[in-house]
N, C-alpha and C. Protein backbone atom coordinates (compact mmCIF):
# COMPACT_ATOMS: atom_id res chain seq x y z
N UNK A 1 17.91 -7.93 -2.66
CA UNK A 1 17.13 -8.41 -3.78
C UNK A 1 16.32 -7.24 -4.34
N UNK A 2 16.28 -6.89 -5.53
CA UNK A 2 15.86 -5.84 -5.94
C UNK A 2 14.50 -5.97 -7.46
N UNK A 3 13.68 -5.38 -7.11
CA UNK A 3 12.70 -5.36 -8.05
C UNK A 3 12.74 -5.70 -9.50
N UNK A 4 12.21 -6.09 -9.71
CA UNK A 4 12.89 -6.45 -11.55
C UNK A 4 11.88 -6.11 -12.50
N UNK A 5 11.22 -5.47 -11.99
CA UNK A 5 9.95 -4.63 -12.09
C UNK A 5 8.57 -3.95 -12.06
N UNK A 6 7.77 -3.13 -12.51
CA UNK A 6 6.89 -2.61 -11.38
C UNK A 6 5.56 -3.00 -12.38
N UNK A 7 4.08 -3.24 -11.57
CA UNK A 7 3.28 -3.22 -12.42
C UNK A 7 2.82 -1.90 -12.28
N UNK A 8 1.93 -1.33 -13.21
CA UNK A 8 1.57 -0.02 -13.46
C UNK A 8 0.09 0.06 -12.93
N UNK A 9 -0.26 -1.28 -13.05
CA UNK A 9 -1.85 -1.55 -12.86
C UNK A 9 -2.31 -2.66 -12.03
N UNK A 10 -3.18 -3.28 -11.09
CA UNK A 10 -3.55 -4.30 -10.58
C UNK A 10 -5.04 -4.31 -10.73
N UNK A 11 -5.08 -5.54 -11.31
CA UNK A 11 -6.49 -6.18 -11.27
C UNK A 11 -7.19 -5.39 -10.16
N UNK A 12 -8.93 -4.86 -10.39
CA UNK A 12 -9.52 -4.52 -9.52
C UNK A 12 -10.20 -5.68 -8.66
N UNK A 13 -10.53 -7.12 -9.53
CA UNK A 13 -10.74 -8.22 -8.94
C UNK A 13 -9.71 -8.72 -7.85
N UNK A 14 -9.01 -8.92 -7.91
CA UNK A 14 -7.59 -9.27 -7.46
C UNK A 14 -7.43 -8.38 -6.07
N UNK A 15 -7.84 -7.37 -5.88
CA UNK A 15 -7.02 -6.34 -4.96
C UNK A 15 -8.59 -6.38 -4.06
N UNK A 16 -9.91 -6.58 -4.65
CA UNK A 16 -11.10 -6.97 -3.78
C UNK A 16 -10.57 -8.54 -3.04
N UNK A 17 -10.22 -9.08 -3.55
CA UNK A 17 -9.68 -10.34 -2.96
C UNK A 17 -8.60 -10.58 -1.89
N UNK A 18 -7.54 -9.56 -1.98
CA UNK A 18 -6.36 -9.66 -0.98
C UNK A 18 -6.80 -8.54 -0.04
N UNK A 19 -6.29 -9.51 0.64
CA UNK A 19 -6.04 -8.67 2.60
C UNK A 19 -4.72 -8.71 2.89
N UNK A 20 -4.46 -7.73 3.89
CA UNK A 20 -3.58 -7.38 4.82
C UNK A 20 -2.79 -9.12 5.47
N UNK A 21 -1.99 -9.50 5.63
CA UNK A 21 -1.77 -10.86 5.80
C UNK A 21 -1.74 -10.63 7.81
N UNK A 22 -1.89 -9.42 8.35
CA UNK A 22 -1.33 -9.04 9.95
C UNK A 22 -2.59 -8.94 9.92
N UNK A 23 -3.67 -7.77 9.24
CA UNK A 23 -4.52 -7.23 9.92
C UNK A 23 -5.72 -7.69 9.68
N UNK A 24 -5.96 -8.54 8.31
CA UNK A 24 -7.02 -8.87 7.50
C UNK A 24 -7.84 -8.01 7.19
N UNK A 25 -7.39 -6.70 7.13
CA UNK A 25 -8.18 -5.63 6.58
C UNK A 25 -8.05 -5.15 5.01
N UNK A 26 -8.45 -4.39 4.54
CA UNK A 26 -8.30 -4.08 3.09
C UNK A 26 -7.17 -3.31 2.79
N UNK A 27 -6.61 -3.82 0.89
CA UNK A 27 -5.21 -3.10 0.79
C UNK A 27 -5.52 -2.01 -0.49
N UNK A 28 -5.05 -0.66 -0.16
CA UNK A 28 -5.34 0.33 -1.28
C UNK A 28 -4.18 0.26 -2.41
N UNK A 29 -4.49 -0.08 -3.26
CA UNK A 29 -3.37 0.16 -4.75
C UNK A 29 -2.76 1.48 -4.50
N UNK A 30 -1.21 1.83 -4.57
CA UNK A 30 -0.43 2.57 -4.72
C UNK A 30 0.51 2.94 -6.43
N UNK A 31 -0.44 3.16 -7.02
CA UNK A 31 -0.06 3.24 -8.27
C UNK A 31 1.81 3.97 -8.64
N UNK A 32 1.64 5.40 -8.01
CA UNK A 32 3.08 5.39 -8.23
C UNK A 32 4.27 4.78 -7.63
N UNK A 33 3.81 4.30 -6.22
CA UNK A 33 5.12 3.20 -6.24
C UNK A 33 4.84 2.05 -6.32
N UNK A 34 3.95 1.31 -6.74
CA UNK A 34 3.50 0.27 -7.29
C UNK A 34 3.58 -1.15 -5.95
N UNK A 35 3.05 -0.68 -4.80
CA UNK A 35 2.57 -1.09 -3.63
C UNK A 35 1.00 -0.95 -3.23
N UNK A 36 0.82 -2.26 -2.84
CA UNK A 36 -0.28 -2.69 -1.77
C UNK A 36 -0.10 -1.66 -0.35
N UNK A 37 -0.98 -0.94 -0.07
CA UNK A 37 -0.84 -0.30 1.02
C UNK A 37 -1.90 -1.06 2.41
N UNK A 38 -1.05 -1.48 3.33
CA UNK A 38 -2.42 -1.64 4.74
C UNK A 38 -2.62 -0.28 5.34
N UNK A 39 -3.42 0.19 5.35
CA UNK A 39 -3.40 1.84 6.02
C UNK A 39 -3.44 1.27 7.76
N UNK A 40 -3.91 -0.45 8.28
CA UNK A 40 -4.38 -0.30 9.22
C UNK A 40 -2.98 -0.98 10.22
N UNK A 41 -2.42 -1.97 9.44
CA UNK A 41 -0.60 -2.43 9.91
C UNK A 41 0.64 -0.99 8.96
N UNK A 42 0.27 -0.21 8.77
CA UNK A 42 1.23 1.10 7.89
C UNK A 42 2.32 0.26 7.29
N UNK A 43 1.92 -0.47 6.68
CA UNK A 43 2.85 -1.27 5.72
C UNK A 43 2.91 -1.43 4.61
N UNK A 44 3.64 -0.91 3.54
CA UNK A 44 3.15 -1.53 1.78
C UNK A 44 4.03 -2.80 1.47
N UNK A 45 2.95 -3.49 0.76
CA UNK A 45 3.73 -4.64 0.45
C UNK A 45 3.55 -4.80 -1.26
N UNK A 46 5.08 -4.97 -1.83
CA UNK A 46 5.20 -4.40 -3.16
C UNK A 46 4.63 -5.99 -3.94
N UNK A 47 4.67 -5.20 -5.32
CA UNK A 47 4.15 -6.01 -6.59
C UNK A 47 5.67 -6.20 -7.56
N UNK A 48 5.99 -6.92 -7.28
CA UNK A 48 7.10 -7.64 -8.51
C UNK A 48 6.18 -8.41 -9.75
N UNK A 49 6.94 -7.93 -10.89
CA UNK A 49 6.26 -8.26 -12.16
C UNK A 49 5.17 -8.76 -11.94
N UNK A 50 3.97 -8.08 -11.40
CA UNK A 50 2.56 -8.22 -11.30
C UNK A 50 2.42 -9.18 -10.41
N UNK A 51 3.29 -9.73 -9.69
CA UNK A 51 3.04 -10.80 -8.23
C UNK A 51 2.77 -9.65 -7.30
N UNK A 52 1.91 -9.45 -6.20
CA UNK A 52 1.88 -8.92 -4.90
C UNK A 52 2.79 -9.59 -3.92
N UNK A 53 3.64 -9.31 -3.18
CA UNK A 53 4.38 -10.16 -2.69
C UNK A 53 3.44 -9.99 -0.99
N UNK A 54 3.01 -10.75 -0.19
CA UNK A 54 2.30 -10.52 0.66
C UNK A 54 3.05 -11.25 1.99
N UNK A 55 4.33 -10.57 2.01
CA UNK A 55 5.06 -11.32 3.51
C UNK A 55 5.22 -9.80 4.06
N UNK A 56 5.20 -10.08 5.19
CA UNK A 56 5.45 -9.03 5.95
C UNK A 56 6.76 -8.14 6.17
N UNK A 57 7.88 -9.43 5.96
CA UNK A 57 9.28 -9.66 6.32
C UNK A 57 9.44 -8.79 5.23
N UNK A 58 8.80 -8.56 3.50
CA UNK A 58 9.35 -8.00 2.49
C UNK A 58 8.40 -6.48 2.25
N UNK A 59 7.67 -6.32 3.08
CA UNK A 59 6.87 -5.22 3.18
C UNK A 59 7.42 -4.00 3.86
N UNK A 60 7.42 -2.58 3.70
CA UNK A 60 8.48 -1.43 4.23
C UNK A 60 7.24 -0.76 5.34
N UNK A 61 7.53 0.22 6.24
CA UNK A 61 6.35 0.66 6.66
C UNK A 61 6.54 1.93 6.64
N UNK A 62 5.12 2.55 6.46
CA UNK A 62 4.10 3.48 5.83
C UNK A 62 4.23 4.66 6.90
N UNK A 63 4.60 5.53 6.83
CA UNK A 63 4.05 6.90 7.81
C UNK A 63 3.07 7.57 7.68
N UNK A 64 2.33 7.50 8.69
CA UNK A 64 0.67 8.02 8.37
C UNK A 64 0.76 9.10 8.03
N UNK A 65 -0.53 9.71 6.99
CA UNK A 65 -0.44 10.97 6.59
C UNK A 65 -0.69 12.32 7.82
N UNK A 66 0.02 13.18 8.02
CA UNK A 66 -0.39 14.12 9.08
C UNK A 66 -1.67 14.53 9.01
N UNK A 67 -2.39 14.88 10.17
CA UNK A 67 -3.55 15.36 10.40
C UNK A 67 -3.39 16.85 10.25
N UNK A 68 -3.85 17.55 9.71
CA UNK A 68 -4.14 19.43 9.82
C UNK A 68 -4.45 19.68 11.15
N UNK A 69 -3.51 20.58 11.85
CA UNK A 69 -3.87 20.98 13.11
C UNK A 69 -5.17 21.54 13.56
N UNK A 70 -5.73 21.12 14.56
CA UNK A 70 -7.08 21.82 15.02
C UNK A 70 -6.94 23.62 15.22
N UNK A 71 -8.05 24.15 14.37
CA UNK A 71 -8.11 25.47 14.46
C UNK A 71 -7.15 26.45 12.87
N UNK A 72 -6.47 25.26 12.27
CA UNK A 72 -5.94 25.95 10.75
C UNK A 72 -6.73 25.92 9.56
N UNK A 73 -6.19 26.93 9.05
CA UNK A 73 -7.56 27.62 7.92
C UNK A 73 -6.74 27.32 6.97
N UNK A 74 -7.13 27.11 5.70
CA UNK A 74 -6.83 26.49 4.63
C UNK A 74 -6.44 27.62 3.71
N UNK A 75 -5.65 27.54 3.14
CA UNK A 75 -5.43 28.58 1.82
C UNK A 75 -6.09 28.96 1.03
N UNK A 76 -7.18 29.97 0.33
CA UNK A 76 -7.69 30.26 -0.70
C UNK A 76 -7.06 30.61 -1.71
């Protein structure tokens, strides 16, 4: 089943309102791929024509962002 399309934007009301449906924690808007992110279950769960779809079963999971190794210096 495939997307039939993406919203660009989600209500800021709307996204204060939804939780994580596993973790009941808060979900961050993913604007370019147009996913609900749980940072705390690493799962996005997508937005079809401005529906959030909030099942787990239809949600992909998330690879945490790497940590910078202890002791590396940053590029100037």
């Amino acid at each position: 089943m495939g997307e039939t399309g993406r919203s660009t934007e989600i209500d800021v009301k709307l996204l204060e309102l939804l939780a994580c449906p596993l973790t009941k924690g808060p979900l961050v808007w993913d604007a370019k791929r147009g996913e609900l992110v749980s940072r705390l279950a690493r799962l996005a769960y997508p937005v079809r024509d401005g529906i959030p779809v909030m099942l787990p079963s239809e949600a992909r999971p998330v690879e945490p962002k790497p940590k910078p190794k202890a002791g590396a210096r940053r590029a100037r």
